[in-house]
C-alpha atoms as a PDB file:
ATOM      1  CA  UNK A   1       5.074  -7.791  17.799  1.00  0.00           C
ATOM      2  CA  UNK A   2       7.111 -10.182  16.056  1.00  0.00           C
ATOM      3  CA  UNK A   3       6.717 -11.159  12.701  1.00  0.00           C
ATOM      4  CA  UNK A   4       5.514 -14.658  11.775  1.00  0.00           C
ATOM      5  CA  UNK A   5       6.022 -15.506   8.214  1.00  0.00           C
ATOM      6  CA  UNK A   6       8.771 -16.965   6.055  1.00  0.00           C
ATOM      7  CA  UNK A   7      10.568 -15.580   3.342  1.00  0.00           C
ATOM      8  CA  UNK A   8      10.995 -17.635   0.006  1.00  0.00           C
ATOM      9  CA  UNK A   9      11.516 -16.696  -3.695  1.00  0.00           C
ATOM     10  CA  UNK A  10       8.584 -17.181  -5.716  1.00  0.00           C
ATOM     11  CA  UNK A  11       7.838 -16.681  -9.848  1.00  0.00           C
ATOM     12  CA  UNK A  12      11.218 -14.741  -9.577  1.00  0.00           C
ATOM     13  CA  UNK A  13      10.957 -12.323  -6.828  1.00  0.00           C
ATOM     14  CA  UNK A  14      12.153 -12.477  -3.121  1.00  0.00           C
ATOM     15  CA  UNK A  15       8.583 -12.628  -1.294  1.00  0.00           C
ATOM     16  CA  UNK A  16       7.674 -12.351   2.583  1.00  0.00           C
ATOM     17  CA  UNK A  17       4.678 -15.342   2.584  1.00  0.00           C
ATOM     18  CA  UNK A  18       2.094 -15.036   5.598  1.00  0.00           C
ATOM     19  CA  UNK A  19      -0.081 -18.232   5.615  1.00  0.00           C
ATOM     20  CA  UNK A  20      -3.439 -18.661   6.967  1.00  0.00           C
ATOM     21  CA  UNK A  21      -4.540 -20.372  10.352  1.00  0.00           C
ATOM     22  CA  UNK A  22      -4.098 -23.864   9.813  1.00  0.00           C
ATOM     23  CA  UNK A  23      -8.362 -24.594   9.921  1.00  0.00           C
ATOM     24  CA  UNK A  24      -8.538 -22.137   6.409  1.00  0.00           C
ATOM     25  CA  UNK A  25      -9.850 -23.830   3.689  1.00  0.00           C
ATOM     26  CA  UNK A  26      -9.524 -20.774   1.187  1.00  0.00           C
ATOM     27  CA  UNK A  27      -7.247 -20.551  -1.852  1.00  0.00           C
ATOM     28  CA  UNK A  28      -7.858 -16.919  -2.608  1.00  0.00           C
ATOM     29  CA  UNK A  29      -4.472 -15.016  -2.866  1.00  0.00           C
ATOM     30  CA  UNK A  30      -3.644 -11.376  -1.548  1.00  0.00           C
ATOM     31  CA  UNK A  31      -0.753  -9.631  -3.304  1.00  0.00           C
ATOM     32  CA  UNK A  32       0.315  -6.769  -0.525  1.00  0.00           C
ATOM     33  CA  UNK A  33       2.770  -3.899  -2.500  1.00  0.00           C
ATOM     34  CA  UNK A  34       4.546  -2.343   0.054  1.00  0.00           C
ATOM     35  CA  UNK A  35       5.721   1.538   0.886  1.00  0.00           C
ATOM     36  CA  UNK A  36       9.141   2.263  -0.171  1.00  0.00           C
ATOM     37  CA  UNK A  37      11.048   0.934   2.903  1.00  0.00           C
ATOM     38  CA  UNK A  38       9.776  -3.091   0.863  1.00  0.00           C
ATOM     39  CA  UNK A  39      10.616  -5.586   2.959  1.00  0.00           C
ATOM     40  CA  UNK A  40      13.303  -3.603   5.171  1.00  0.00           C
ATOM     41  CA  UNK A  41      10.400  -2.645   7.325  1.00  0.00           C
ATOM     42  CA  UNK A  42       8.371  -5.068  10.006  1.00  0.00           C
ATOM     43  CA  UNK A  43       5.296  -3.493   9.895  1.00  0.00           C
ATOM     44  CA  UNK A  44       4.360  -4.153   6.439  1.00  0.00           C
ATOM     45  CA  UNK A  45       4.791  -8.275   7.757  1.00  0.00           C
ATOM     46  CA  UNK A  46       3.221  -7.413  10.735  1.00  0.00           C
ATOM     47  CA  UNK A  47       0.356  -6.338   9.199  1.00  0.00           C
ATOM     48  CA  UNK A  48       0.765  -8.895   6.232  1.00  0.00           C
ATOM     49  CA  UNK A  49       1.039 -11.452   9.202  1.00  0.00           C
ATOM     50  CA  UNK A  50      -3.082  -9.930  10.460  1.00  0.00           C
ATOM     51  CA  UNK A  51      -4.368  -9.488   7.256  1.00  0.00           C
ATOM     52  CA  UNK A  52      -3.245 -13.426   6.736  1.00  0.00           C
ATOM     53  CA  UNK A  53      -4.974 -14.228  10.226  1.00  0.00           C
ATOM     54  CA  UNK A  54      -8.325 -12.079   9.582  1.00  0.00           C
ATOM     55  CA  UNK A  55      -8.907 -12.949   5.504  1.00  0.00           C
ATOM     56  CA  UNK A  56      -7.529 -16.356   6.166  1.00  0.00           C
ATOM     57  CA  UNK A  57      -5.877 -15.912   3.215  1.00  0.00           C
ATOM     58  CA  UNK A  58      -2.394 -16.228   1.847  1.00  0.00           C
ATOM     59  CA  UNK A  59      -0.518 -13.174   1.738  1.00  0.00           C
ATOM     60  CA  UNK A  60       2.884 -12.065  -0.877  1.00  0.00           C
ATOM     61  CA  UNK A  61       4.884  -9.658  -0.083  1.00  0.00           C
ATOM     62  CA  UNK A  62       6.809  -9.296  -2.764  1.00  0.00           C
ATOM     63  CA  UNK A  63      10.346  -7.734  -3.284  1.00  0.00           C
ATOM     64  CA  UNK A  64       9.630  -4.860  -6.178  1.00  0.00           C
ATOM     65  CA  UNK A  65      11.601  -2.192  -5.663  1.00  0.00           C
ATOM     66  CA  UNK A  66      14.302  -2.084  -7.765  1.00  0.00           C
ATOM     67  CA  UNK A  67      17.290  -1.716  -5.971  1.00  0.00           C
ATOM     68  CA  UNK A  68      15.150  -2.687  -2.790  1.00  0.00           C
ATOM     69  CA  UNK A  69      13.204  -0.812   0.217  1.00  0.00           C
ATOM     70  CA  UNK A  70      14.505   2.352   1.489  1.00  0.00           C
ATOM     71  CA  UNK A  71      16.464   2.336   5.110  1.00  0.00           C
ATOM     72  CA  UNK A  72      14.308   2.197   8.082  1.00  0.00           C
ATOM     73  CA  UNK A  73      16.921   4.471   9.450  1.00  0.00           C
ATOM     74  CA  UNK A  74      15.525   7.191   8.040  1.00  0.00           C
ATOM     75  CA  UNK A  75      12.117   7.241  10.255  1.00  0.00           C
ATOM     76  CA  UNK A  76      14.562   8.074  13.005  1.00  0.00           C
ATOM     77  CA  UNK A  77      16.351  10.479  12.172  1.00  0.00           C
ATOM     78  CA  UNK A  78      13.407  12.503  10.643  1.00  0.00           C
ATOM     79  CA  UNK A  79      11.607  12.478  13.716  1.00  0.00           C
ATOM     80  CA  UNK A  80      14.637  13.880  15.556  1.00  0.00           C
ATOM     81  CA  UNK A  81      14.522  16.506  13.327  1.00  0.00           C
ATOM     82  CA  UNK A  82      10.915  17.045  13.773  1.00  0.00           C
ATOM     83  CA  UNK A  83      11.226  17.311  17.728  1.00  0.00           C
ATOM     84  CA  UNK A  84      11.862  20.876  19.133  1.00  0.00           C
ATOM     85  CA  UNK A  85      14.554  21.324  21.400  1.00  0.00           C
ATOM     86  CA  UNK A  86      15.342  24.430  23.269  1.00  0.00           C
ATOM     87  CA  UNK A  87      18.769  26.337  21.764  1.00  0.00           C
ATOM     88  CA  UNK A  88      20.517  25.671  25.296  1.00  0.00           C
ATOM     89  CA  UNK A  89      20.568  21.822  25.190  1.00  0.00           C
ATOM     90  CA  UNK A  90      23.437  21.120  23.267  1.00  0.00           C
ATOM     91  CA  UNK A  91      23.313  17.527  23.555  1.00  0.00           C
ATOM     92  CA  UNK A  92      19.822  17.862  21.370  1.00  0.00           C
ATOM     93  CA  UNK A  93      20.970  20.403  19.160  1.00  0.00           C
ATOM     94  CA  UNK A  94      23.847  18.020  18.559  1.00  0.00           C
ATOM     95  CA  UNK A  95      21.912  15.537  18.024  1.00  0.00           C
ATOM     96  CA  UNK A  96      19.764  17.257  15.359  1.00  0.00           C
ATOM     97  CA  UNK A  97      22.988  18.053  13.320  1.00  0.00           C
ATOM     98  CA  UNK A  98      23.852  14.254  13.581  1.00  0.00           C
ATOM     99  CA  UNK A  99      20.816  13.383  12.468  1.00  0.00           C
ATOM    100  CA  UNK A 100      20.686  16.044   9.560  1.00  0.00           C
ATOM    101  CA  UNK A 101      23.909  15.500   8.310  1.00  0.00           C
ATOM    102  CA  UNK A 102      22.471  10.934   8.356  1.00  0.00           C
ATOM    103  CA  UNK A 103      19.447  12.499   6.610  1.00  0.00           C
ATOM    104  CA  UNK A 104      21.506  14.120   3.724  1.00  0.00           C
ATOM    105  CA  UNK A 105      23.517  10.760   3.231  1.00  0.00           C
ATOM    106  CA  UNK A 106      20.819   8.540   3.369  1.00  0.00           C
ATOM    107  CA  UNK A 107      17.675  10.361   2.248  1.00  0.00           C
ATOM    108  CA  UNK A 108      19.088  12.200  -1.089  1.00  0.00           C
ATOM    109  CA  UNK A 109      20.549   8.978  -3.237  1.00  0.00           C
ATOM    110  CA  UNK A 110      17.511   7.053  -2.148  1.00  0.00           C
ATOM    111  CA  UNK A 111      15.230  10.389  -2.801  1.00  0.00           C
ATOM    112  CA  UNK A 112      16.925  10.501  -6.676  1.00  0.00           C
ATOM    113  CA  UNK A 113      16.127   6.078  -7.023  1.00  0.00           C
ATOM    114  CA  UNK A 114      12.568   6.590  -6.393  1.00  0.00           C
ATOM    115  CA  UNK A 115      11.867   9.362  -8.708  1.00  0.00           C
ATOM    116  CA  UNK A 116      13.947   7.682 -11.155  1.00  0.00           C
ATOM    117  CA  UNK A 117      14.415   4.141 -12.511  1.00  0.00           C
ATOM    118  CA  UNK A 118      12.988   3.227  -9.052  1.00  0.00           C
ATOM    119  CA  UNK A 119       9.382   5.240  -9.537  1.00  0.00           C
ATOM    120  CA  UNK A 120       6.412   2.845  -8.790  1.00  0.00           C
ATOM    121  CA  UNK A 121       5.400   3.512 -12.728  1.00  0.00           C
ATOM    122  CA  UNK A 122       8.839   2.324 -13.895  1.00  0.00           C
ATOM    123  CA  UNK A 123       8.790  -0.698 -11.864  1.00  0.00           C
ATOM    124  CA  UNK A 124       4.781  -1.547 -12.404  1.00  0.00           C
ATOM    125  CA  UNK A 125       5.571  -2.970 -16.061  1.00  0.00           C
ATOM    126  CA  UNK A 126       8.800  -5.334 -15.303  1.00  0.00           C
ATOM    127  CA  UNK A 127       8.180  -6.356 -11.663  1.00  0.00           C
ATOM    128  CA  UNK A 128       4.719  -5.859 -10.251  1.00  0.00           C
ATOM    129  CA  UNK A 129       2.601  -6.582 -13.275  1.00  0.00           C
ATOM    130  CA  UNK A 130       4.397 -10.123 -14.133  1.00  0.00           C
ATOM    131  CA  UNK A 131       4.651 -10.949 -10.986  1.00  0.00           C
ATOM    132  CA  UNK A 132       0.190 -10.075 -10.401  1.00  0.00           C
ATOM    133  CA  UNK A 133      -0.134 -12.005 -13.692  1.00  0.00           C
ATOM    134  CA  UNK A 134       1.960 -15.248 -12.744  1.00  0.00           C
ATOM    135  CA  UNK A 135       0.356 -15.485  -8.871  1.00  0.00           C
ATOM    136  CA  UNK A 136      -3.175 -15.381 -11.037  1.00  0.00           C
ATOM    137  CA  UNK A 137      -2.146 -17.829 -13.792  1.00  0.00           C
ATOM    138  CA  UNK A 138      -0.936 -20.472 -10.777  1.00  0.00           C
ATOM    139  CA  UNK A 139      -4.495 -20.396  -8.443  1.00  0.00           C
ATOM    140  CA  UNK A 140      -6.745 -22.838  -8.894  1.00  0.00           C
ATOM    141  CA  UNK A 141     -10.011 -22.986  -9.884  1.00  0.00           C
ATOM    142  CA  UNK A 142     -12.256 -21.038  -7.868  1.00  0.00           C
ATOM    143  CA  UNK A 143      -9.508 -18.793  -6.400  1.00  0.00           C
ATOM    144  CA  UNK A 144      -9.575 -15.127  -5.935  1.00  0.00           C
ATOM    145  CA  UNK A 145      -6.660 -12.407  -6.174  1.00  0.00           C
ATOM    146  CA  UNK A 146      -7.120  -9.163  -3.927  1.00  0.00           C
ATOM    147  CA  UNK A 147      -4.020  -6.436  -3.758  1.00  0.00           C
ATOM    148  CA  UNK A 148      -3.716  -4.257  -1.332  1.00  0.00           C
ATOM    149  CA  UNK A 149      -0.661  -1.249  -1.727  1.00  0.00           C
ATOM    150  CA  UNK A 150       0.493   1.156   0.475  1.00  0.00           C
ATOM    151  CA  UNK A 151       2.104   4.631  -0.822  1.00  0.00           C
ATOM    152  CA  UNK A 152       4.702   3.299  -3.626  1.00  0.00           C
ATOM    153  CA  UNK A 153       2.826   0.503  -4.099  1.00  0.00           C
ATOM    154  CA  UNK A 154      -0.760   2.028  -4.331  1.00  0.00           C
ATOM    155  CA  UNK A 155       0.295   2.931  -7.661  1.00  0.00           C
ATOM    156  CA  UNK A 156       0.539  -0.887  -8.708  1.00  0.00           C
ATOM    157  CA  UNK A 157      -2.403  -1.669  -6.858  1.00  0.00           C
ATOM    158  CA  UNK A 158      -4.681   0.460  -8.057  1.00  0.00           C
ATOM    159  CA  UNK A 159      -3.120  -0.448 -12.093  1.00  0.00           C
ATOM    160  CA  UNK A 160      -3.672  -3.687 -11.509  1.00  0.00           C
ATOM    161  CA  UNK A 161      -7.453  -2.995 -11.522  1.00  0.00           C
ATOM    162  CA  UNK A 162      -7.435  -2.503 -14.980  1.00  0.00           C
ATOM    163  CA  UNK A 163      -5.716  -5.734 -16.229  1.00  0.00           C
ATOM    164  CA  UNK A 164      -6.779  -8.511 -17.893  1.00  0.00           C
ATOM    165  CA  UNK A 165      -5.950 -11.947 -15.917  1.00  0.00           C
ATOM    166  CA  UNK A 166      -4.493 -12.767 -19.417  1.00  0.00           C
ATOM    167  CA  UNK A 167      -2.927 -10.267 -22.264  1.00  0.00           C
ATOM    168  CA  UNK A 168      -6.178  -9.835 -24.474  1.00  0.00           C
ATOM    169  CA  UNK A 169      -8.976 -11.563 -22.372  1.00  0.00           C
ATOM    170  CA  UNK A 170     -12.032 -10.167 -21.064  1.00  0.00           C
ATOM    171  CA  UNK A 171     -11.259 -11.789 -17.309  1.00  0.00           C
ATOM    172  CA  UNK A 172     -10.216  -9.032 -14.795  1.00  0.00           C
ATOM    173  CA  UNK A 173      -6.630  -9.693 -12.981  1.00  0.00           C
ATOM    174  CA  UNK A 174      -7.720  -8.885  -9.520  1.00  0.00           C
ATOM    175  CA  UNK A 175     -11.093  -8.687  -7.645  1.00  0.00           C
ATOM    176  CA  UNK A 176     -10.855  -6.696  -5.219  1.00  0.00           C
ATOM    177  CA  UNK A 177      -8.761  -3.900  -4.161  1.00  0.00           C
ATOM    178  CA  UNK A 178      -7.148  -1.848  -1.206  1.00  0.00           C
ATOM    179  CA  UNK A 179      -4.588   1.354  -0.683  1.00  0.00           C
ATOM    180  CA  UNK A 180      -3.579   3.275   1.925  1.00  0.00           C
ATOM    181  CA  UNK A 181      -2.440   6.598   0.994  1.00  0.00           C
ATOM    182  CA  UNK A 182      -1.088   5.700  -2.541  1.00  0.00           C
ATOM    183  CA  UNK A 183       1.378   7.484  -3.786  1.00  0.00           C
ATOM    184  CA  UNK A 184       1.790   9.399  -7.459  1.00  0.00           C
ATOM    185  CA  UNK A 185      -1.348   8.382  -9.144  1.00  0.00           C
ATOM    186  CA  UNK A 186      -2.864  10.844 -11.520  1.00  0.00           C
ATOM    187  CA  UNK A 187      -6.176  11.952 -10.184  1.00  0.00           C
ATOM    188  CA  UNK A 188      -8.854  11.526 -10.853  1.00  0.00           C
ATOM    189  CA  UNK A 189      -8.505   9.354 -14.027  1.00  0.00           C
ATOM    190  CA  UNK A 190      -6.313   6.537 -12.790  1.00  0.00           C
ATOM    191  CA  UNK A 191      -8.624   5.625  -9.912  1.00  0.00           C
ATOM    192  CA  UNK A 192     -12.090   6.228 -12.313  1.00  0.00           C
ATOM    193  CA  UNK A 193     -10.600   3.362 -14.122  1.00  0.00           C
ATOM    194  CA  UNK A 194      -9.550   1.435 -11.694  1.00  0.00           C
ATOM    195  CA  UNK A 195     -13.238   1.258 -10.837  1.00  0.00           C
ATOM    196  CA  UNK A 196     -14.707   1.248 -14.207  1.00  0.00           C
ATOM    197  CA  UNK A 197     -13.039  -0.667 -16.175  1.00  0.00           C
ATOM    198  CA  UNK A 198     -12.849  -4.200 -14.747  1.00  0.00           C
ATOM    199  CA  UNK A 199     -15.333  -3.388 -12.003  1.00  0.00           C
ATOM    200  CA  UNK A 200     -13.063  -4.022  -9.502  1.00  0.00           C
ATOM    201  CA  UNK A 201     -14.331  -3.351  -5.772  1.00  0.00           C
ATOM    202  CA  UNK A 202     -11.884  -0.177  -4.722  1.00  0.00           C
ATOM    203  CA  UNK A 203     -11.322   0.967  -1.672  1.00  0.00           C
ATOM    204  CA  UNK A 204      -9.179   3.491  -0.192  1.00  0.00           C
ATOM    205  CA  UNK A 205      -7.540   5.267   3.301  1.00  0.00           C
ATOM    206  CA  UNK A 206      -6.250   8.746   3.043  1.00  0.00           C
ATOM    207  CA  UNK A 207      -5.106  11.243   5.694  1.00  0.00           C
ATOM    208  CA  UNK A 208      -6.613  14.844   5.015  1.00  0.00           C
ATOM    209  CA  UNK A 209      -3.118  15.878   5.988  1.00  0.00           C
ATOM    210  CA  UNK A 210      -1.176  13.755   3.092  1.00  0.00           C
ATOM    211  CA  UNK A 211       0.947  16.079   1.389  1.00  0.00           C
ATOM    212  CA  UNK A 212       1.189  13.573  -1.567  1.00  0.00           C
ATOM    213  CA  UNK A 213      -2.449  14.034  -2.191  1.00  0.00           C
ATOM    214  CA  UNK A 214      -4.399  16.837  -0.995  1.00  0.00           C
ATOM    215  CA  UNK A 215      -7.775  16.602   0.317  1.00  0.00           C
ATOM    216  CA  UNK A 216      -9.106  18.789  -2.999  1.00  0.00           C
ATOM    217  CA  UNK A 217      -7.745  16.216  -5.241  1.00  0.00           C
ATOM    218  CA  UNK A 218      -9.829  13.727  -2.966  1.00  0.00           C
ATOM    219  CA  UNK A 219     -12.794  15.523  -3.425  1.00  0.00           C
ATOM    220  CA  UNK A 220     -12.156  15.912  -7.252  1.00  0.00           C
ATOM    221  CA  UNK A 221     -12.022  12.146  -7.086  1.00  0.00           C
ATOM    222  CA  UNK A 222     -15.084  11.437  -5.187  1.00  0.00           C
ATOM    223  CA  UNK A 223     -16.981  13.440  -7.300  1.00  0.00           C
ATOM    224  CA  UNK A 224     -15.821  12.389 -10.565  1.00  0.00           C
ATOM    225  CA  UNK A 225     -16.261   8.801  -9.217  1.00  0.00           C
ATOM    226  CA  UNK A 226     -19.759   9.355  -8.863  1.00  0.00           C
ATOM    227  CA  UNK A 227     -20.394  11.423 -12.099  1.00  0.00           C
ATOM    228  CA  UNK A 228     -18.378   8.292 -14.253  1.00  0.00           C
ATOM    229  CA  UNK A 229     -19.741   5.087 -11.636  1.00  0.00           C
ATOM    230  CA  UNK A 230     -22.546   6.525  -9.635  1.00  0.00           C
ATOM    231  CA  UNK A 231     -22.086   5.957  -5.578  1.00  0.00           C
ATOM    232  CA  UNK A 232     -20.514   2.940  -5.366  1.00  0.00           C
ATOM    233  CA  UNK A 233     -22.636   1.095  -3.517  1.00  0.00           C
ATOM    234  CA  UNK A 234     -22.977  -1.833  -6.340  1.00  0.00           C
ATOM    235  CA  UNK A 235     -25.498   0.130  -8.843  1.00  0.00           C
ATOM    236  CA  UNK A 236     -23.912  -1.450 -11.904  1.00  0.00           C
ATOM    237  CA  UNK A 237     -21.968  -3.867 -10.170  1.00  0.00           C
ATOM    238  CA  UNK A 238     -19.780  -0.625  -8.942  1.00  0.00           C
ATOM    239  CA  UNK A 239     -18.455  -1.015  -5.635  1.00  0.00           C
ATOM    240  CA  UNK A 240     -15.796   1.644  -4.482  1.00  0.00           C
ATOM    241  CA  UNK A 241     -15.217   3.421  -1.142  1.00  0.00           C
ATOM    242  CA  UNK A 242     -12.929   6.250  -0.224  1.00  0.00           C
ATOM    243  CA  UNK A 243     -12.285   7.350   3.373  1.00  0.00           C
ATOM    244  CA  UNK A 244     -10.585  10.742   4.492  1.00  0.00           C
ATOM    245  CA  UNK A 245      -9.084  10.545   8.660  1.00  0.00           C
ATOM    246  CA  UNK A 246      -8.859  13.498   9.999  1.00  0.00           C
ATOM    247  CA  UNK A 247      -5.556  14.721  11.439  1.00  0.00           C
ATOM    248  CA  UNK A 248      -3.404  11.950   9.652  1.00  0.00           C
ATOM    249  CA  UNK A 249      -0.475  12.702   7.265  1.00  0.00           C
ATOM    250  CA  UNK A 250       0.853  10.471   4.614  1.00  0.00           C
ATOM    251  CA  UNK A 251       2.307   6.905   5.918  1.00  0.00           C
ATOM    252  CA  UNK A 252      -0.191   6.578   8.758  1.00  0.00           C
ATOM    253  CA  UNK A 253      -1.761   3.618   7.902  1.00  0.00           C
ATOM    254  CA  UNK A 254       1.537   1.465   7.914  1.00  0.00           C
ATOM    255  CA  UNK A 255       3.855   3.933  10.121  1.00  0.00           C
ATOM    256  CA  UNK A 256       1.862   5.807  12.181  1.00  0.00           C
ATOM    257  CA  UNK A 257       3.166   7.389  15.333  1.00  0.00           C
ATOM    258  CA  UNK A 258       3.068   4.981  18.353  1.00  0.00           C
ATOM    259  CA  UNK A 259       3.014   8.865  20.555  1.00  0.00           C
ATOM    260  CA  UNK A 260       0.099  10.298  18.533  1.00  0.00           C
ATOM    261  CA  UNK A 261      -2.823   8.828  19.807  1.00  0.00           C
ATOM    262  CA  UNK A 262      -4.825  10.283  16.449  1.00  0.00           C
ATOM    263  CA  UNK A 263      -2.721   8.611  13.996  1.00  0.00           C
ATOM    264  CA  UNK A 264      -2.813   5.192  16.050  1.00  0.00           C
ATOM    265  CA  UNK A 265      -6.365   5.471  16.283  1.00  0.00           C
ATOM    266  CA  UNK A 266      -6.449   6.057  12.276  1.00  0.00           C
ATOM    267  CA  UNK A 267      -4.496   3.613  11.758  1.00  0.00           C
ATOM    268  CA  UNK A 268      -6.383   0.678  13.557  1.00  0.00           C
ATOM    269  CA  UNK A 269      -9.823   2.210  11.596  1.00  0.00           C
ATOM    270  CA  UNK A 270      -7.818   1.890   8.142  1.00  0.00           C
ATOM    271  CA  UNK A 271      -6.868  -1.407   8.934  1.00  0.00           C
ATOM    272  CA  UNK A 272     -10.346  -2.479  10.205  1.00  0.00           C
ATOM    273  CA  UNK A 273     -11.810  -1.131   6.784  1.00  0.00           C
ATOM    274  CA  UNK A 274      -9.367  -2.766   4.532  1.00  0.00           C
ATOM    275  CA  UNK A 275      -9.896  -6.421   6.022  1.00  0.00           C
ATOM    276  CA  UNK A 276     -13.566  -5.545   5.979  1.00  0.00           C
ATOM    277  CA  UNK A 277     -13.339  -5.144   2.434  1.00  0.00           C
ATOM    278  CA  UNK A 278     -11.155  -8.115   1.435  1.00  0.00           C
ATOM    279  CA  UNK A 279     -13.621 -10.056   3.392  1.00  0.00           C
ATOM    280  CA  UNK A 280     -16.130  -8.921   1.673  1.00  0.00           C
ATOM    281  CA  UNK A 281     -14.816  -9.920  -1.753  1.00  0.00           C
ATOM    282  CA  UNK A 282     -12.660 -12.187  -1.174  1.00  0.00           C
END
């Protein structure tokens, strides 16, 4: 697939728009944070492109990263360094070294940027909050803001819960949110308030498999959840939801193998749950 959207700057940021079918008659906004390839990789307009379609919703992909998206590259060459080859093809073991050697260039100054001035929490107060905060100030009456964030961006996503539409009011910034294996929150407390303090509807896809966040911390945050919110299921005006897939590592949702059948299968469910809930609250 191709992607179908245009690319424009908007309240200061280079942003990947996906419009709606032509019959939608909503004005509801969804903010989609990418992984830390940004913009530099087609799936996250692909998939801005269905989410678009199936909310019938505008979608932003904004530009956040400072410095910009990592290179796509880098999938490649990983995943010839994750393939076996036997020690007498030396065309593959060549190949490997090539590839470790692209790895080394590429992977470590990029590595160093997005643990550094780069991180998702350094970035969060200068790019993703003002930009959340000006999309909100400019929809019209009636309108709704949902954010969806994948790895680097879950981080913003799931801070934006517990904003104020305006510095000092009472008025929650978003209303409903998604992520897909977010990436260096603290856990449990930064999702228990994402839930509890605005009352945003949360919702999240994690691998059991996600070496950025293990499936004890997820249980540590599903039961912490329901000791601070109860089960979610809108006692309280609580609504959260957080789904393990078995056999899925981190990225799946967004990157998934097209040659593990697991993974792709995730990956459709994921996406399936996360238009299900922006549908239902948008």
């Amino acid at each position: 697939p191709i992607s179908k959207g245009k690319t424009e700057t908007l309240y200061g940021k280079n942003c990947y728009v996906a419009s709606p079918p032509s019959t939608s008659t909503s004005t509801s906004v969804i903010i989609y944070l990418t992984d830390s390839f940004g913009l530099n990789l087609v799936n996250a307009k692909i998939l801005a492109d269905r989410f678009a379609t199936e909310t019938r919703c505008k979608v932003l992909v904004p530009d956040v990263i400072p410095g910009g998206g990592g290179p796509v590259s880098l999938m490649g060459y990983t995943e010839i360094l994750q393939t076996r080859v036997p020690l007498s093809d030396v065309f593959g073991q060549l190949k490997r070294i090539s590839a470790a050697f692209a790895v080394a260039y590429y992977i470590v100054p990029f590595s160093l940027r997005i643990l550094t001035w780069a991180a998702p929490q350094r970035a969060y107060p200068k790019n993703i909050l003002p930009f959340a905060q000006a999309v909100r100030a400019n929809l019209p009456p009636g309108a709704k803001l949902g954010v969806v964030g994948f790895c680097w961006g879950g981080y913003g996503s799931t801070r934006l819960c517990t904003e104020p539409a305006v510095k000092g009011g009472s008025e929650r910034l978003v209303d409903v949110q998604f992520c897909g294996h977010p990436y260096n929150l603290k856990t449990p407390d930064m999702i228990v308030d994402a839930v509890k303090k605005f009352k945003v509807p949360f919702s999240m896809a994690i691998g059991d498999i996600d070496q950025f966040l293990s499936k004890e911390k997820v249980d540590k945050i599903e039961v912490a959840l329901k000791e601070k919110v109860g089960s979610g299921k809108g006692d309280d005006d609580y609504n959260y939801e957080v789904k393990v897939y078995k056999g899925c590592k981190h990225g799946f949702v967004v990157r998934a193998n097209p040659s593990n059948k697991v993974e792709t299968s995730a990956a459709e469910d994921a996406r399936v749950q996360a238009l299900a809930w922006l549908n239902k609250y948008l």
